[in-house]
Structure formats: C-alpha cells, structure tokens
Protein backbone atom coordinates (compact mmCIF):
# COMPACT_ATOMS: atom_id res chain seq x y z
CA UNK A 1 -37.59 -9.55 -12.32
CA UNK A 2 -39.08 -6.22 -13.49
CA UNK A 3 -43.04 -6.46 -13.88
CA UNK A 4 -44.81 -6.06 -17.25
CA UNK A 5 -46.14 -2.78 -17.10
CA UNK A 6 -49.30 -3.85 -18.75
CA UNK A 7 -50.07 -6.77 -16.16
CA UNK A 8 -48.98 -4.80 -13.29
CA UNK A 9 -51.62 -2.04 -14.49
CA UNK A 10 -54.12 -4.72 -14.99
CA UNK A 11 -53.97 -5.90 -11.23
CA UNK A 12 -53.18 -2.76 -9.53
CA UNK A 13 -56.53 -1.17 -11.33
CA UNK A 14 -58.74 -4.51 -10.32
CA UNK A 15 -57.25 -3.76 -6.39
CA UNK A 16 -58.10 0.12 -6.97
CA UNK A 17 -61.71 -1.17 -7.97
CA UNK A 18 -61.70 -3.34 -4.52
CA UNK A 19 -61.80 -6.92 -6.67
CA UNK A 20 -59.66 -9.85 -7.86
CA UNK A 21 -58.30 -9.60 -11.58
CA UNK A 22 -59.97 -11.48 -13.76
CA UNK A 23 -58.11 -14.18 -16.12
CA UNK A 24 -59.71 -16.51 -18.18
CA UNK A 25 -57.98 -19.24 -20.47
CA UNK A 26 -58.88 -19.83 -24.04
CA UNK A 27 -57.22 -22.75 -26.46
CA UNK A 28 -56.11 -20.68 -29.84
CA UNK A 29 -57.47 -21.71 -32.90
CA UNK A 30 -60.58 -23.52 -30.39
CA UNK A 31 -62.75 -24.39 -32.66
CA UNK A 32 -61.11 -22.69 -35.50
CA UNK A 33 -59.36 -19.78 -35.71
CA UNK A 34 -61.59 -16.77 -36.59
CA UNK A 35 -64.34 -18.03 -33.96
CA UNK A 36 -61.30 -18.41 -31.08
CA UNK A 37 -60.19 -14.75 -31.78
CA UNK A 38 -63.86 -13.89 -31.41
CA UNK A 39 -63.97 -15.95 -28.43
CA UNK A 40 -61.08 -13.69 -26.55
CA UNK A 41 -62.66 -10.48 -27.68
CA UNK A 42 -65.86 -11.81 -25.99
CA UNK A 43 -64.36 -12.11 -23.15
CA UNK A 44 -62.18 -9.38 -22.84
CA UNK A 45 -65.21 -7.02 -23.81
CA UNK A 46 -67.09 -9.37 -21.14
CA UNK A 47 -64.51 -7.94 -18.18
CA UNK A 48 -61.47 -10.07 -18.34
CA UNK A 49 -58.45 -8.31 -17.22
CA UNK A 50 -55.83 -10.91 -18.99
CA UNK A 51 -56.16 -13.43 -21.35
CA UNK A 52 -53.83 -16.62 -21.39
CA UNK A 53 -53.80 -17.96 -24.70
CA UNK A 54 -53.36 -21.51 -24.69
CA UNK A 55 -51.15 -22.81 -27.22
CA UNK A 56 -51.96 -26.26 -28.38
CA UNK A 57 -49.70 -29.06 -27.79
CA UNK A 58 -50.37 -32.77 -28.71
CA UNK A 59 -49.39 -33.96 -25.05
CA UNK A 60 -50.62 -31.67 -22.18
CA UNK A 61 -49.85 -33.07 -19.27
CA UNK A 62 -51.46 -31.03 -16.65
CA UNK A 63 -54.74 -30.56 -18.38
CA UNK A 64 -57.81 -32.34 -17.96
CA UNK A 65 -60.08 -33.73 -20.75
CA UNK A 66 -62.38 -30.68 -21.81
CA UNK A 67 -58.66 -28.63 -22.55
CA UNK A 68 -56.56 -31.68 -23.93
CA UNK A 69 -60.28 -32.17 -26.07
CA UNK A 70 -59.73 -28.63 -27.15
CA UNK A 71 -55.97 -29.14 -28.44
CA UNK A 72 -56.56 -31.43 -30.23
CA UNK A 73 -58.98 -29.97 -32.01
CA UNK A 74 -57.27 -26.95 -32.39
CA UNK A 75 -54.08 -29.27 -33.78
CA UNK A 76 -56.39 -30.66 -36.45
CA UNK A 77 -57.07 -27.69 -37.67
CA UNK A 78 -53.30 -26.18 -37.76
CA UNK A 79 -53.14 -24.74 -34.70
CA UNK A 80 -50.00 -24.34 -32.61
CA UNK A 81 -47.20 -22.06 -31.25
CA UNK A 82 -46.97 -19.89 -34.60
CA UNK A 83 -50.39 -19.11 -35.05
CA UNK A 84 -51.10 -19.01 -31.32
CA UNK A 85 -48.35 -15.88 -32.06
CA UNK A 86 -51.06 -14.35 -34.85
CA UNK A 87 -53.82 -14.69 -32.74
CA UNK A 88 -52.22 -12.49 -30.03
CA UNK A 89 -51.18 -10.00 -32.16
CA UNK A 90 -54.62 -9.74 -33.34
CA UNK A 91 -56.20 -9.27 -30.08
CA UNK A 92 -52.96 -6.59 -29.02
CA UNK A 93 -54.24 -4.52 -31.80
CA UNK A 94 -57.14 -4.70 -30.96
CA UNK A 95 -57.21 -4.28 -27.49
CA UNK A 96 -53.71 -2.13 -26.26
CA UNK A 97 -54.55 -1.99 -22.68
CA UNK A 98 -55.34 -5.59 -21.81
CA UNK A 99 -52.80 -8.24 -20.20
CA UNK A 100 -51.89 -11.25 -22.82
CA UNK A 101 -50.26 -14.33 -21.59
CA UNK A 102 -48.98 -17.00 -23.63
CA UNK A 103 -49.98 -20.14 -21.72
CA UNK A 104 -48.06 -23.48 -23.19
CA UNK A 105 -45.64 -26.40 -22.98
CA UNK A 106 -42.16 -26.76 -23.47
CA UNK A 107 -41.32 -28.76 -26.46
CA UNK A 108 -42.44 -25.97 -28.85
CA UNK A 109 -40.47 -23.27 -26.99
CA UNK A 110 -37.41 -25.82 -27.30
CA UNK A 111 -37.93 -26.27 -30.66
CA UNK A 112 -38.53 -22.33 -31.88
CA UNK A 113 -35.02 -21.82 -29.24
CA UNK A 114 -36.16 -19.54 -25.70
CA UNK A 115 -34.50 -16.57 -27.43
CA UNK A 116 -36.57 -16.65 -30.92
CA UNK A 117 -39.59 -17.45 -28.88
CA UNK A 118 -38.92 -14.89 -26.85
CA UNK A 119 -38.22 -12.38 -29.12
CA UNK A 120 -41.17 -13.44 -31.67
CA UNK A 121 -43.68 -13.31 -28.31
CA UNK A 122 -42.87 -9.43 -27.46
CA UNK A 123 -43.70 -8.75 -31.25
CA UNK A 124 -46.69 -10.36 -30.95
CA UNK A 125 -47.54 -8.16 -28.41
CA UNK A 126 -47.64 -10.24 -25.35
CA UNK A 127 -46.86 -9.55 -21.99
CA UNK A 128 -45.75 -12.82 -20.40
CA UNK A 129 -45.45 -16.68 -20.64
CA UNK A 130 -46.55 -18.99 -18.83
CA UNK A 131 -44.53 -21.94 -19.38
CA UNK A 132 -46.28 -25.91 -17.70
CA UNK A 133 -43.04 -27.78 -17.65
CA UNK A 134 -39.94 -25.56 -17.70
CA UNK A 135 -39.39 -24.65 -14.59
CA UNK A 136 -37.07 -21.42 -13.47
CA UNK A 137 -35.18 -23.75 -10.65
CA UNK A 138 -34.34 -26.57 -13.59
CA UNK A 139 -33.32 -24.36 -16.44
CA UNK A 140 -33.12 -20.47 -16.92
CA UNK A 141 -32.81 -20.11 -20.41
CA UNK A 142 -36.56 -19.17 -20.68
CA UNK A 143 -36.29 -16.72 -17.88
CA UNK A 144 -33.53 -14.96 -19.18
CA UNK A 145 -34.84 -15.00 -22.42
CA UNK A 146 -38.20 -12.92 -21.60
CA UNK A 147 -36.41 -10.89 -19.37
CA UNK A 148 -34.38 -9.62 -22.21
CA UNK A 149 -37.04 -8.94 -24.23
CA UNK A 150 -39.45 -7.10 -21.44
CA UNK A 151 -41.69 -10.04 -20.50
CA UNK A 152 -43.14 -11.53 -17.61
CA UNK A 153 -42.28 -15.44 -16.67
CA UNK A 154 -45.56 -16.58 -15.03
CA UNK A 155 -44.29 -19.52 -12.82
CA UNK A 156 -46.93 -22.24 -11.56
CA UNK A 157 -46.53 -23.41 -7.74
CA UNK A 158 -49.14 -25.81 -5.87
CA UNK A 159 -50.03 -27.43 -3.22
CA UNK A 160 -46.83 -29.46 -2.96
CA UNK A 161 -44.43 -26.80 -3.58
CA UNK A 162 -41.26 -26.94 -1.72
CA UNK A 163 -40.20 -23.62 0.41
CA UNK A 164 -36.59 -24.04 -2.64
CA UNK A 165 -39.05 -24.46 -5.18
CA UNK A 166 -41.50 -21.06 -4.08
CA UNK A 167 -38.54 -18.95 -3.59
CA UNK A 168 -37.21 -19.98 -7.30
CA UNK A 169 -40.68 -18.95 -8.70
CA UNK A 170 -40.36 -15.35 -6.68
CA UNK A 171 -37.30 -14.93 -8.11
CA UNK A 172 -38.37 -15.29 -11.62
CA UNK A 173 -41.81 -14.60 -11.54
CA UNK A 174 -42.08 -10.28 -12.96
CA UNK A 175 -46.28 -9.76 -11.53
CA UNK A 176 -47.76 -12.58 -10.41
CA UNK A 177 -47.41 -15.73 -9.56
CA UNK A 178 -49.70 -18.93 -10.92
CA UNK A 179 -51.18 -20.69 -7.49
CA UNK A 180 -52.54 -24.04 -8.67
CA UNK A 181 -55.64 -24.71 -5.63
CA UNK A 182 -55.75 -28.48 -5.76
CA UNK A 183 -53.22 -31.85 -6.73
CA UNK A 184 -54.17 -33.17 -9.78
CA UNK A 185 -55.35 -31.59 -13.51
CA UNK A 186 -57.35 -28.74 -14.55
CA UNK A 187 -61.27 -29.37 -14.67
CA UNK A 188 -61.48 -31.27 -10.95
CA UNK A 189 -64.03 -28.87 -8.87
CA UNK A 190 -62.31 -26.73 -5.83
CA UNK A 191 -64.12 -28.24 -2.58
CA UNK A 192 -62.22 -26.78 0.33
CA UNK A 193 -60.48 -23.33 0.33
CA UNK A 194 -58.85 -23.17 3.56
CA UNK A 195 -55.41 -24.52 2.48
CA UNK A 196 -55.45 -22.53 -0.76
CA UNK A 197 -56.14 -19.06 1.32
CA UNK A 198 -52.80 -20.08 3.61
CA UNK A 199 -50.69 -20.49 0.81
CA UNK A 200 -51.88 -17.55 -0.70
CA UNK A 201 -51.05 -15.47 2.00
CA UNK A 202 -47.34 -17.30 2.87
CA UNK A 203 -46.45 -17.01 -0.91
CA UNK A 204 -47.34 -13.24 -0.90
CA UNK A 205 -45.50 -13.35 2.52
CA UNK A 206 -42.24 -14.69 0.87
CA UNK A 207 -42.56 -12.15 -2.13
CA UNK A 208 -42.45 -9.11 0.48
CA UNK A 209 -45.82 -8.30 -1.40
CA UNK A 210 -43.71 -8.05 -4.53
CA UNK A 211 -45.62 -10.46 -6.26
CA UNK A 212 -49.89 -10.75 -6.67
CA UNK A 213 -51.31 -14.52 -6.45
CA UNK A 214 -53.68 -15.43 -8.76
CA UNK A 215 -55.52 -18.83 -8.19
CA UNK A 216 -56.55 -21.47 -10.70
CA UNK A 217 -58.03 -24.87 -11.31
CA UNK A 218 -61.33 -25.90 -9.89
CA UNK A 219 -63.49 -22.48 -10.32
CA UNK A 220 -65.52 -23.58 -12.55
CA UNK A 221 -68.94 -20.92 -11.34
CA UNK A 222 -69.37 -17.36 -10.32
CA UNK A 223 -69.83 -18.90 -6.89
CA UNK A 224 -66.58 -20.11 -6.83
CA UNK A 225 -64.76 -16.93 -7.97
CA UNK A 226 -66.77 -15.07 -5.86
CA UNK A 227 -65.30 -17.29 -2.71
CA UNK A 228 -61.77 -17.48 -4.05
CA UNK A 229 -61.60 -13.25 -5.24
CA UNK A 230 -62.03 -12.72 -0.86
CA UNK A 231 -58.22 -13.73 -0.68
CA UNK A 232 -56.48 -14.39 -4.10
CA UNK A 233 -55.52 -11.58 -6.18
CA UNK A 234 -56.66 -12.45 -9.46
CA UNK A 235 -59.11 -15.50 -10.56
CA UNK A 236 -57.99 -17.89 -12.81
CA UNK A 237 -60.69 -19.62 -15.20
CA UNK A 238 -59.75 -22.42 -17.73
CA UNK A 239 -62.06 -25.68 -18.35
CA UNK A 240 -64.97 -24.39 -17.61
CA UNK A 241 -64.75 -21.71 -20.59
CA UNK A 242 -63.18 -24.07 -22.98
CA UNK A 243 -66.39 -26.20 -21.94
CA UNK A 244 -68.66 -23.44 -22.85
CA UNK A 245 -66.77 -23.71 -26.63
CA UNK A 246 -67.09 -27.36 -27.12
CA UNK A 247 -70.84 -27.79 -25.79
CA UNK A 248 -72.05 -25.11 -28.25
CA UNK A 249 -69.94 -26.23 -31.18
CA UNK A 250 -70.98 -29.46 -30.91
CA UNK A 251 -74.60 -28.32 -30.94
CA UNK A 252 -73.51 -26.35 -34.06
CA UNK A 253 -74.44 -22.74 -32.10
CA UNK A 254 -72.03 -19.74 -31.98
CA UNK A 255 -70.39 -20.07 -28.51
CA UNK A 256 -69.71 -16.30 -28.34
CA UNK A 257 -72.48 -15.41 -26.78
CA UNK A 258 -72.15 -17.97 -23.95
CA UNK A 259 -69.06 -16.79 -23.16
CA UNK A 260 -69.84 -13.23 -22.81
CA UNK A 261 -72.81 -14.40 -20.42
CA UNK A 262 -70.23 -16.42 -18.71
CA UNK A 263 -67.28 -14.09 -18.19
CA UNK A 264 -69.66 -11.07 -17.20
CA UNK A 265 -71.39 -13.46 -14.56
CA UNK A 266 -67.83 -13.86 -13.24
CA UNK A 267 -66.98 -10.25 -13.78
CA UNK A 268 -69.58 -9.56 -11.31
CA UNK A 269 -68.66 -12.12 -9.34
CA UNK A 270 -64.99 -10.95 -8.70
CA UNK A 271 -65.54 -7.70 -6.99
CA UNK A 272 -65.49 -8.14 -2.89
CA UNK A 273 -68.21 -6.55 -0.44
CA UNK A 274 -66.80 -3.89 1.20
C-alpha cells in the first residue's frame, strides 16, 4: 500500500532529527468534548508527531481500565465514531502538518459500511485507521476501502504474531506498522525489552525497510520511551495520558496543563544520544 504522505513526513522528519516519532493516544470527547480537543492541541503543541484519536466504543476489548474508564465516559456524554470524525477535522484545521489516526473498533465501522467510513474519514482530514479487531488477513473490505480513498491501514501485530499473520499486516499496512510490546491489555507496565527490540528488527526485516515500527503498551514514563525510542521507530503512548485526564478531572483541575508537562517530558525523552 502507498504511504500517507503526511505520516510518512512525520517519521522520516523525527529520523532526520535522530529520534523516535512521537504518538500519543487520546479518547475523543474525554472528558467532554471541547476539553478533549484542547487535550490533542496540548499535545501536539507539546511535540507529538501523530495523534490517534480514540473513538469510543461500549466494549473495548484490548484496553485496560483507565481507557475502557475513559469510553465510557466519553459514551455518556455522546461521544462516538461521528463526533470522533468532528473532532479530527477540528484539529486538521488546525494543525495541517501533523499525522491523525483514527484509532477504534469494528462494530461502528460495520455499521457506518468500510466505504462511507472511509470516505467520511479522508474528509475529516485523517490520515489513517487503526482498526483493534478487523484484521487485513480475515476481511479486506477496510483495506480496500482506505486505500481508495488515500489512507493508511495501521495494522496491530504482537508478541504472538504468526510469520502468515506479519506478512498480511506488511501487505496492508501504508507507513507503519502497530508493534504491541507485551500479551495482555493496554495499561500493564513494559518490564523487559529484549524480545520487543527482536521483533522490531525481524518485522522491519520482513518489510524490506518499507515499513517503520512503532511500539506501544506499557510506556507509561519518559524513562520508558527513552529505552524503547533506541530501537523502535516511533513511541506509542496511551493509558498513561488518558490517566493524566481522569486524575485531574476528578480533582475538578484543567488536565491541559498536565498533559503538555507530560508529552514535552516525553518529547525530550524520544530523541537518541548520538
């Protein structure tokens, strides 16, 4: 698949600045929706390279409690797949150079149709999907779909992935590839890196360097990035920034300025000695 030419700018300018692109995941309409569009501008203005705008769903399977916590609320307030599509065409206006990647489940594309969706996502100004549970080897219809309409499938492969399965997700996949570090759901801490920097390196391998890895779930501190940015090619941050909007809107503070503290810490963090 052809790359987005705004995510393969995106990475390509984070290697040309000798450091891992930065991607942090936000739940739309987390805790409402004027504070989680603030929220993403934070961040982006903070360093991030992409966004992936999570789009609630009432059953998210591979998410741990602080993002399911964060759906839910975002569901009680109206949230979901159409305004998830507002939201990012906010934030495209707003910001025409950074990567946007719609970051979901499958019954709502199902619903909407992969075409519709497809076609409603590129005027919204997104780049790419990123789709939990409709994988490229089971059904094509969402790969096809984006394709057609100049958009980047972002396919998810971990630890257990099968050597059928990783060559299904190069085929689809348009920049980069999703590299889930551990077994298990988002919000566990990453403890050992040594089999994550392996499959790194053999999934690049089988891409022919096509393809950059970025590496989620578990890097939860600067620390963290900072250990996983020496071999992935983009650092992937989820619970622990949805954590950062929960905390502070349970204490009743604005959690904007957390998160720019948080995402320029892991700016910084990101870029490798030389």
């Amino acid at each position: 698949m052809s790359p987005s030419p705004r995510l393969a700018a995106r990475f390509a300018r984070a290697r040309a600045e000798k450091r891992a692109a930065l991607i942090i995941y936000l739940t739309a309409d987390d805790p409402d929706g004027e504070t989680s569009l603030r929220l993403m501008r934070a961040a982006i203005d903070a360093g991030a390279d992409v966004i992936e705008i999570g789009v609630p769903w009432s059953d998210p399977s591979a998410d741990g409690k602080a993002i399911q916590a964060a759906m839910h609320r975002a569901l009680a307030r109206g949230g979901g797949l159409r305004r998830s599509l507002v939201l990012c065409r906010q934030l495209r206006d707003a910001y025409p150079d950074v990567g946007l990647v719609l970051f979901g489940y499958a019954n709502p594309i199902v619903v909407m149709g992969p075409d519709v969706f497809a076609l409603k996502a590129r005027d919204a100004g997104a780049d790419g999907v990123l789709c939990v549970d409709y994988p490229p080897d089971a059904d094509g219809a969402l790969v096809t779909a984006l394709a057609r309409e100049g958009l980047d499938y972002v396919p998810l492969l971990a630890p257990t992935s099968t050597d059928p399965r990783i060559d299904a997700a190069v085929a689809a996949a348009g920049t980069f590839i999703y590299y889930v570090s551990l077994t298990g759901i988002t919000g566990t801490a990453l403890a050992n890196l040594d089999a994550p920097r392996a499959q790194v390196a053999a999934i690049r391998a089988r891409s022919g360097d096509r393809l950059a890895v970025a590496v989620g779930f578990g890097i939860r501190t600067p620390g963290a990035a900072r250990a996983v940015a020496t071999f992935a090619d983009g650092v992937v941050v989820g619970s622990a920034a949805v954590e950062i909007v929960e905390k502070a809107s349970a204490a009743k503070r604005d959690p904007v300025p957390e998160m720019t503290a948080f995402v320029s810490g892991l700016r910084q963090a990101v870029v490798r000695s030389v």
